[in-house]
Structures are given as C-alpha cells and as structure tokens.
C-alpha atoms as a PDB file:
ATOM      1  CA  UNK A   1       2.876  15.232   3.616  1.00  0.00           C
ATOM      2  CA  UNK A   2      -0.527  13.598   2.734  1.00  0.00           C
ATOM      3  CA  UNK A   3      -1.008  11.844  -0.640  1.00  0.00           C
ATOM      4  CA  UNK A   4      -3.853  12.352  -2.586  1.00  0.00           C
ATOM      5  CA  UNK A   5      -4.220  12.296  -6.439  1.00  0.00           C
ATOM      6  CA  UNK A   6      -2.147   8.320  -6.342  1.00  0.00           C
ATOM      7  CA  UNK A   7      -3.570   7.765  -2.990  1.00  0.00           C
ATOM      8  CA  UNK A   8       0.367   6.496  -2.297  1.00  0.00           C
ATOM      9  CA  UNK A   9       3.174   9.080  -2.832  1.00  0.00           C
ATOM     10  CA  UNK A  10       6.415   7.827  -4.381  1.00  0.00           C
ATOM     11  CA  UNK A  11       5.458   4.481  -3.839  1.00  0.00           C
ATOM     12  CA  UNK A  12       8.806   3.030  -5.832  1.00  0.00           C
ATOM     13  CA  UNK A  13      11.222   5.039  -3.895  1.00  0.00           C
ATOM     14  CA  UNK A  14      12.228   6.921  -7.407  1.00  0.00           C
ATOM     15  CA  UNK A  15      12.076  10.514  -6.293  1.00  0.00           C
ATOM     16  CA  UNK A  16      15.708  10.907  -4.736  1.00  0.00           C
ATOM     17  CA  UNK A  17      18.088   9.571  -7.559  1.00  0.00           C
ATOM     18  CA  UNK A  18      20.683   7.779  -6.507  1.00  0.00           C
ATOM     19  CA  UNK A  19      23.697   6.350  -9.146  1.00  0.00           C
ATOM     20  CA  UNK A  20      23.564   3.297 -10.651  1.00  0.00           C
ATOM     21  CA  UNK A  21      25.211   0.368  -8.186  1.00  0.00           C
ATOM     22  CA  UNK A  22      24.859   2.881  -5.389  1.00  0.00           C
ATOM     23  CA  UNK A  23      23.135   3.459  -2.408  1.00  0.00           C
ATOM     24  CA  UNK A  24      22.735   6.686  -0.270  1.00  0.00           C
ATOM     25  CA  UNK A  25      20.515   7.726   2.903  1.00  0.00           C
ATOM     26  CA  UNK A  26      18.452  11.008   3.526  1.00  0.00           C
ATOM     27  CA  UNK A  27      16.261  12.091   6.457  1.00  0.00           C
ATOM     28  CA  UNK A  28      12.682  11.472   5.789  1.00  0.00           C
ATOM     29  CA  UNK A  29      11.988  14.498   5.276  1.00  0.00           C
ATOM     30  CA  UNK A  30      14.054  14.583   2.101  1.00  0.00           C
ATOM     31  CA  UNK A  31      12.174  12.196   0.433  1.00  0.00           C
ATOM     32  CA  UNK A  32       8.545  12.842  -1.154  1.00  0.00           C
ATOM     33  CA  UNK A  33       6.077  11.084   0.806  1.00  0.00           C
ATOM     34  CA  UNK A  34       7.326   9.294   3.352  1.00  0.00           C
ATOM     35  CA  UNK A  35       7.985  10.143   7.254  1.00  0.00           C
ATOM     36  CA  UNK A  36       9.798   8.509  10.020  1.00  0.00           C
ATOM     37  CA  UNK A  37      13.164   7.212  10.217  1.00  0.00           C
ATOM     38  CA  UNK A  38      16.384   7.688   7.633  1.00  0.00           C
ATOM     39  CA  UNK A  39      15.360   6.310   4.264  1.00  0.00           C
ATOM     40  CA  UNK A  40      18.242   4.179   2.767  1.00  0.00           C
ATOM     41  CA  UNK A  41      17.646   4.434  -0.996  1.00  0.00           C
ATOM     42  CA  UNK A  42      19.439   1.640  -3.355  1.00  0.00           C
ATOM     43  CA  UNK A  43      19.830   1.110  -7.094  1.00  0.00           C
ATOM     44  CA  UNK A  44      21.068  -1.973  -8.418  1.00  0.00           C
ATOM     45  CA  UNK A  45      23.114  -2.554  -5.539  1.00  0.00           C
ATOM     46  CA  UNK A  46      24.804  -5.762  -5.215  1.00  0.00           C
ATOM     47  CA  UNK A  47      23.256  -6.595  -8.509  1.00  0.00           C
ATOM     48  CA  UNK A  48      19.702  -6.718  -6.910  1.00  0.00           C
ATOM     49  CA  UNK A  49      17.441  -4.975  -9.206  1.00  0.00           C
ATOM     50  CA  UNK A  50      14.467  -3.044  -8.027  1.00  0.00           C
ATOM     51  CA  UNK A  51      10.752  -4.811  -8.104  1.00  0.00           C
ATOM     52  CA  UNK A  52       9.258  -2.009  -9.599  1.00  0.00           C
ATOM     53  CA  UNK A  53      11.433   1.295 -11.457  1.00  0.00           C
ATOM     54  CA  UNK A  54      14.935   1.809 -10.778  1.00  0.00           C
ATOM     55  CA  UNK A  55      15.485   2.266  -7.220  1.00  0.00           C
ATOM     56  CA  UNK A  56      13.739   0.448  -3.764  1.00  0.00           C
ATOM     57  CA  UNK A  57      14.805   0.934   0.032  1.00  0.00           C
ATOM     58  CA  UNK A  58      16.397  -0.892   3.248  1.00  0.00           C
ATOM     59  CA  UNK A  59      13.947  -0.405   5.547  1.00  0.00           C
ATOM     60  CA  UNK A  60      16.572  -1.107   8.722  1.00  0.00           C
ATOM     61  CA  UNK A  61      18.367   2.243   7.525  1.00  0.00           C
ATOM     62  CA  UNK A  62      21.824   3.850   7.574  1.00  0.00           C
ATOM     63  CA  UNK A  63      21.581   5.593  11.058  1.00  0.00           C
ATOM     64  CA  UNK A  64      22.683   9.163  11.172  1.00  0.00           C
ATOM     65  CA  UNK A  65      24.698   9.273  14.172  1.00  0.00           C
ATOM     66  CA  UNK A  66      27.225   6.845  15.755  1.00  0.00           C
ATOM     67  CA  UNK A  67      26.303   4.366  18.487  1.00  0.00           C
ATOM     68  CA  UNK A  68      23.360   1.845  19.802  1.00  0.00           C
ATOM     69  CA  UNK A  69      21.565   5.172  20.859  1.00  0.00           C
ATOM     70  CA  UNK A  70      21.290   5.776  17.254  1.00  0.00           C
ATOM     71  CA  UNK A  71      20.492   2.924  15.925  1.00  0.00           C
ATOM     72  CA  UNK A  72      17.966   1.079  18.231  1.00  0.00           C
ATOM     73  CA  UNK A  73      14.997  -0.724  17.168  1.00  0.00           C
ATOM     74  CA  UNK A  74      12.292   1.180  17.808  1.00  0.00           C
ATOM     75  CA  UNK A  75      13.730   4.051  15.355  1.00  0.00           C
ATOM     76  CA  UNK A  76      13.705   1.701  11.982  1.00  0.00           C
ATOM     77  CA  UNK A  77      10.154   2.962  10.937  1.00  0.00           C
ATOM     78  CA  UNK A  78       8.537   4.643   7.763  1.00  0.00           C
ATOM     79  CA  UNK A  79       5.191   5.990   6.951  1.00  0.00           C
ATOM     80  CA  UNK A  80       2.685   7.897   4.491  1.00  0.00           C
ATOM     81  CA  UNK A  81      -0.930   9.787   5.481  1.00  0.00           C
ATOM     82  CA  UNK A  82      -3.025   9.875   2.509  1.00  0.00           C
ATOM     83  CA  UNK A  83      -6.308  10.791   2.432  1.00  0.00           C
ATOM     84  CA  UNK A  84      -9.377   7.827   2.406  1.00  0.00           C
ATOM     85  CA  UNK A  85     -13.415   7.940   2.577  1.00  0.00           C
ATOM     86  CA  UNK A  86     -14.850   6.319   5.526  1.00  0.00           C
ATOM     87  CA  UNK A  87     -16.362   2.934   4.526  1.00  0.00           C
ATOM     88  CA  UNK A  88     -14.517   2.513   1.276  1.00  0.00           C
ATOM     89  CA  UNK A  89     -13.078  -0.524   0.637  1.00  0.00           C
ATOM     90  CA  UNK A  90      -8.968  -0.246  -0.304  1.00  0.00           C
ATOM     91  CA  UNK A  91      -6.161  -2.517  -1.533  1.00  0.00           C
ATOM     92  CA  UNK A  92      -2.925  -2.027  -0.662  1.00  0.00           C
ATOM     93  CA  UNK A  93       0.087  -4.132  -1.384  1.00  0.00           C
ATOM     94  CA  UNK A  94       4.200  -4.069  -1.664  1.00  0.00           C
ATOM     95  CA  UNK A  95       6.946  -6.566  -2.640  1.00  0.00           C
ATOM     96  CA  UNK A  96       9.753  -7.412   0.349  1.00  0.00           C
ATOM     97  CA  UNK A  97      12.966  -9.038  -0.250  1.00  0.00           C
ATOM     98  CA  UNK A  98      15.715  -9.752   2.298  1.00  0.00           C
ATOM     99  CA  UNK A  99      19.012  -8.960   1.940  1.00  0.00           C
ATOM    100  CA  UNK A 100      20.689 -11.181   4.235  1.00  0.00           C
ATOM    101  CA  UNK A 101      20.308 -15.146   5.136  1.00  0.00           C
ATOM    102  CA  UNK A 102      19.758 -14.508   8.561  1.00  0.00           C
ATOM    103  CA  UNK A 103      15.757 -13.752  10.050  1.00  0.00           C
ATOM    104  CA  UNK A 104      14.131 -10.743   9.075  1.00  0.00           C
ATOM    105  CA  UNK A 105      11.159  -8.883   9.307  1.00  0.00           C
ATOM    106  CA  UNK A 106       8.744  -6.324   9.547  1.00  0.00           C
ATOM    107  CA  UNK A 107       5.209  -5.158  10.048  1.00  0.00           C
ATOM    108  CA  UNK A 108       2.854  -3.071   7.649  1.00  0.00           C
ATOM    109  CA  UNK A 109       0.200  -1.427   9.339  1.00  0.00           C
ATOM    110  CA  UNK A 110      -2.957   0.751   8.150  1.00  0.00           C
ATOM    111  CA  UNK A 111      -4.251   3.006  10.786  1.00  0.00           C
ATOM    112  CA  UNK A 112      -6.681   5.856  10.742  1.00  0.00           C
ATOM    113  CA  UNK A 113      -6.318   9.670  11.711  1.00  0.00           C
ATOM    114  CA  UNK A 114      -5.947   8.416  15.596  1.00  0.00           C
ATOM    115  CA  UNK A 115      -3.209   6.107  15.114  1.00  0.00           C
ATOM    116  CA  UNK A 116      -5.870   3.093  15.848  1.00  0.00           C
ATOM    117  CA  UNK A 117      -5.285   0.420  13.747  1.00  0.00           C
ATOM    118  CA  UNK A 118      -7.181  -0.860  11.183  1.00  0.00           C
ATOM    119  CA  UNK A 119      -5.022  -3.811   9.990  1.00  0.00           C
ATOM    120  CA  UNK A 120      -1.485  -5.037  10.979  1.00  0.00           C
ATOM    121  CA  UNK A 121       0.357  -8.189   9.410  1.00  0.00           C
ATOM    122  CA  UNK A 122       4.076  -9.370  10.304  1.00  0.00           C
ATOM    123  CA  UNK A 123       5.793  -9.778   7.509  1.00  0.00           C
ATOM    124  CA  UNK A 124       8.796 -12.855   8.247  1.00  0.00           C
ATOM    125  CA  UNK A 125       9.166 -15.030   5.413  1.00  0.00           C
ATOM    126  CA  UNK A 126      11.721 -12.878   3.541  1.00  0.00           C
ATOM    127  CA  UNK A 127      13.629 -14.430   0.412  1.00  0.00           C
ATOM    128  CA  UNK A 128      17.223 -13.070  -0.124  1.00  0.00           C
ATOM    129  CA  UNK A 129      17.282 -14.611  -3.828  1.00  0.00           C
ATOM    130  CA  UNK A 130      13.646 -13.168  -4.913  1.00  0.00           C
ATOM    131  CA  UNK A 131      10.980 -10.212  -4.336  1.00  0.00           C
ATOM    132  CA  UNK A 132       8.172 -11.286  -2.643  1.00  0.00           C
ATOM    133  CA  UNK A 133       4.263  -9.749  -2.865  1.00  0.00           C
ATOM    134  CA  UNK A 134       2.002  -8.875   0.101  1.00  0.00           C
ATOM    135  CA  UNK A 135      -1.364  -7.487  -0.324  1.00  0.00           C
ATOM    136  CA  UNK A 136      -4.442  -7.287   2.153  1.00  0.00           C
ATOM    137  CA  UNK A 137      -7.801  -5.092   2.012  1.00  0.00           C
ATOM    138  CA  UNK A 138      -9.009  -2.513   4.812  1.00  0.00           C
ATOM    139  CA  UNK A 139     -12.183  -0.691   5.303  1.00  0.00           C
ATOM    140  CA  UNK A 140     -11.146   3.132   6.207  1.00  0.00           C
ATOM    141  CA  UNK A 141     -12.591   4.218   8.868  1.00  0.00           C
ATOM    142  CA  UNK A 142     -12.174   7.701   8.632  1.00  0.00           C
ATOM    143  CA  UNK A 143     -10.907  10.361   5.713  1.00  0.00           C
ATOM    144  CA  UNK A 144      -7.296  10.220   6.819  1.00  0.00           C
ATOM    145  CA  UNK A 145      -5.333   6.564   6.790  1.00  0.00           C
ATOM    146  CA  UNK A 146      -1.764   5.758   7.530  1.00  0.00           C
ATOM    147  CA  UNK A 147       0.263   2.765   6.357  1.00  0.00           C
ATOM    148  CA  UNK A 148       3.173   2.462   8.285  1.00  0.00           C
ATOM    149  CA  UNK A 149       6.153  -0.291   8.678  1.00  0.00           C
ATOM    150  CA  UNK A 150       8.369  -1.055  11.213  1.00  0.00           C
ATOM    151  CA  UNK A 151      11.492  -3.574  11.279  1.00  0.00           C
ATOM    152  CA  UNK A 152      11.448  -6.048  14.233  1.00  0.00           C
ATOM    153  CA  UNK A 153      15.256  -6.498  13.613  1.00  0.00           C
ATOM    154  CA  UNK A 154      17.881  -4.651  15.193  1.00  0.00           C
ATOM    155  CA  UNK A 155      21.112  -3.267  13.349  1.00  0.00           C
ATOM    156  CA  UNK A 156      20.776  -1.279   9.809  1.00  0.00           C
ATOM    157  CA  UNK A 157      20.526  -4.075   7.799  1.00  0.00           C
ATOM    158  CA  UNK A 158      17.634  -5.711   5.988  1.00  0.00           C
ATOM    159  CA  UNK A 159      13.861  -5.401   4.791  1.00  0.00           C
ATOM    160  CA  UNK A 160      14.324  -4.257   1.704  1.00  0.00           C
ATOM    161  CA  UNK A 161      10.930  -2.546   0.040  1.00  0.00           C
ATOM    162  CA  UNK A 162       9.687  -1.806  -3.247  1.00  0.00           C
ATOM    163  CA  UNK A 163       6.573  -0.928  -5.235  1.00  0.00           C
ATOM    164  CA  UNK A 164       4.374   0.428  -2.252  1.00  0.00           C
ATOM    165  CA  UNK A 165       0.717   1.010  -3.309  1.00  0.00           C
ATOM    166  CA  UNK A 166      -2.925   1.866  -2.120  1.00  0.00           C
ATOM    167  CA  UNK A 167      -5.659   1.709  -4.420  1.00  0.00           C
ATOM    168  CA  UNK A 168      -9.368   1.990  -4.001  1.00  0.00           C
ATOM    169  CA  UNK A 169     -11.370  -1.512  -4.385  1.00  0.00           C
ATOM    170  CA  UNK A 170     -14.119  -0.815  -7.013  1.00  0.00           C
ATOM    171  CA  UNK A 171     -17.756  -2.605  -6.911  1.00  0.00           C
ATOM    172  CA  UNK A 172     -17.564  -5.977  -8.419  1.00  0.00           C
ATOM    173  CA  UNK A 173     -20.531  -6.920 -10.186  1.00  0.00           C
ATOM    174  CA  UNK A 174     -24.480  -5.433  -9.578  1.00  0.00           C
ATOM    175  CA  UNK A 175     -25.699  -5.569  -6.427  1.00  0.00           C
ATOM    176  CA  UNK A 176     -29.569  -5.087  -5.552  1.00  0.00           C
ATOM    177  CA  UNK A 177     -28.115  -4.324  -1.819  1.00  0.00           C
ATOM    178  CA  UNK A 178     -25.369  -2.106  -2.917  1.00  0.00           C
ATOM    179  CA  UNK A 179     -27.152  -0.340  -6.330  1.00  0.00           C
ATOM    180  CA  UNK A 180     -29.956   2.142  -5.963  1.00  0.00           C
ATOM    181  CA  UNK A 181     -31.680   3.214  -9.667  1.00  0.00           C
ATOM    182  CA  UNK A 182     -32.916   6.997  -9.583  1.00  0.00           C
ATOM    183  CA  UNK A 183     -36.999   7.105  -9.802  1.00  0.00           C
ATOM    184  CA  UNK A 184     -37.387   8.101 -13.472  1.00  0.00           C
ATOM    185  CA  UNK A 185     -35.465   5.031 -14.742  1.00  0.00           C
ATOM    186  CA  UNK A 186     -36.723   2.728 -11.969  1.00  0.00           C
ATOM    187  CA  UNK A 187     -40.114   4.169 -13.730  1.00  0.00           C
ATOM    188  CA  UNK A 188     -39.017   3.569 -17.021  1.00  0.00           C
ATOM    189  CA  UNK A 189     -37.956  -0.229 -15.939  1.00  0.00           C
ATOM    190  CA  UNK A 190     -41.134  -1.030 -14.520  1.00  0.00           C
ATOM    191  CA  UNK A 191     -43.193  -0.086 -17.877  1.00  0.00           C
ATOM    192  CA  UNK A 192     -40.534  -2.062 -20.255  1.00  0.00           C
ATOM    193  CA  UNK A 193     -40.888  -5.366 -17.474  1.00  0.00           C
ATOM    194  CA  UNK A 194     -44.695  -4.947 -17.766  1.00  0.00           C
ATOM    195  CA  UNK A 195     -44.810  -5.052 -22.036  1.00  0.00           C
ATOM    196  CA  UNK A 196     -42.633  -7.919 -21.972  1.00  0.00           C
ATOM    197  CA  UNK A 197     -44.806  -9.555 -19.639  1.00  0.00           C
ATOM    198  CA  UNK A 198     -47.627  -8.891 -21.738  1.00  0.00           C
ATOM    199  CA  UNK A 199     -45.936 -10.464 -24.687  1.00  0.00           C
ATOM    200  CA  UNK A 200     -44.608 -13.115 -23.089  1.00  0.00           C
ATOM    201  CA  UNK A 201     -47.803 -14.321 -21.685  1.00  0.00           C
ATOM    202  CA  UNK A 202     -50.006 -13.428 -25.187  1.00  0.00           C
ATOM    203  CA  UNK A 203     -52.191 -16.574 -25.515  1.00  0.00           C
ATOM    204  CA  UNK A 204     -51.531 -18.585 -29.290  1.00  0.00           C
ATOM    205  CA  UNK A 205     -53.702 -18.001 -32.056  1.00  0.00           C
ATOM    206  CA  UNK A 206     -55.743 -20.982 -33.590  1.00  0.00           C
END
C-alpha cells in the first residue's frame, strides 16, 4: 500500500484496536500501511502509555510460528512506500522507547523506488523509563520513497515505536537563488524601484 494524502499511513499504529492493557499481533498485511514482518500492536501495556494516540508497536514482534526458524533476526522488519517528488526536501521523524534494560536497537532507513538508500541511522540509545525523538531530513530522489526499520536484536522483544511521520520541508525564508518572479511583476518591480529612486535622490529646495 502506498501513502499519499499524509505522506505516512497510520503513522500511530491506531488503525487495529486493540483493548485497553492489551496487546495483540497481526500479519502486516492486516494493518493499514505498513509491510513486512508481524506487527505487535500494544495499548497501555504494562502501564506504558503510547507517545502519540492510544496504541504504539514492538517492533521485535510476536512470531507466528514456533521455533528459531520463526523468529530469526533478519525477519523483525516493517515498512511504508509513499509517494515523494524528486528533489524535495522531507522530514521525517518517530519516538523509540525500550522495553527492557538490556541493549536494544534498530535502524530507520529511507530508500527510493530501487531499494537504494537515501539515509540510514542506527538507532541504540533506547530508554526503558521514557520515549525518545529521532528526526533527520532526506532529499528524494525519485517519486516513490520507502522508510523502513529493522531490529538488530534477536528474540521478540523490544523497540517499541510510536508516532511515525514524513512531512514535506517547506522553503524557509526568500531566496533570490531559489525564487523566480513572473515577467509582468518583475516589470512592475522595476518601475516602483525606479520612482523611489527618483525621490530618493530629488535634490533640496533653497
């Protein structure tokens, strides 16, 4: 599924309701947005409340069969497409949390339409007592991106994930480099900078 009108789909994880002080699982698949692995969904459980909304996920998932064949590394791994303009700038951020006191950790990539990537950050320096931000800024390179994470711990537990977003970096302030002015105005400039030139430079009178 590729998200446009938000640019991120079901960022918060809120789209599968789960009870209150629960948890359950579902195959990607069953939850708007997102690809890859199982999605664990949580709300409120253990008393941890969610960053952003009600609900927020365990990245290392609740495996769906029985055994280390199930439940190997290289399978804890989410993902969205959404759609981009080549050589925008974009924003993109999340809050992390960990739920245990032992290491964890994870890495959020953005790549384009060729799985290339365009930015990659290891996440590491989880907090089991607090939500932590990350943010960084990417320059699509092409009209279909990817942000993607993927635990570097094994077993199904920890990296917890909330409030995933992408949003589109708008100009700050006026650029000569970056701003073009259609002829009529630029026309309509010139005239006004010439009278006040006039004016300005109007010798005194005696």
């Amino acid at each position: 599924m590729v998200s446009q009108a938000g640019i991120i789909s079901n960022g918060s994880f809120e789209k599968n309701d789960v009870r209150y002080g629960g948890w359950s699982f579902f195959a990607s698949e069953d939850v708007v947005g997102w690809q890859g692995h199982n999605i664990e969904i949580w709300d409120n459980l253990f008393n941890i409340q969610a960053a952003h909304g009600q609900q927020f996920i365990e990245l290392n998932a609740h495996c769906s069969g029985k055994g280390k064949k199930a439940c190997q590394p290289g399978k804890y791994h989410i993902y969205q497409d959404f759609i981009t303009e080549a050589g925008a700038k974009y924003r993109f951020g999340l809050d992390y949390r960990a739920r245990t006191n032992k290491p964890e950790g994870f890495t959020v990539s953005i790549q384009d339409s060729s799985g290339s990537e365009v930015f990659k950050q290891v996440i590491d320096d989880h907090d089991a007592s607090s939500w932590r931000n990350f943010s960084g800024d990417f320059v699509a390179s092409d009209s279909l991106s990817r942000i993607r994470f993927d635990s570097m711990v094994n077993g199904s537990l920890g990296n917890l994930i909330d409030n995933v977003y992408v949003e589109v970096i708008p100009l700050s302030g006026f650029s000569a480099a970056a701003f073009s002015v259609s002829e009529p105005v630029t026309i309509v400039l010139f005239i006004f900078a010439l009278a006040l030139l006039i004016v300005t430079r109007k010798p005194k009178q005696s």
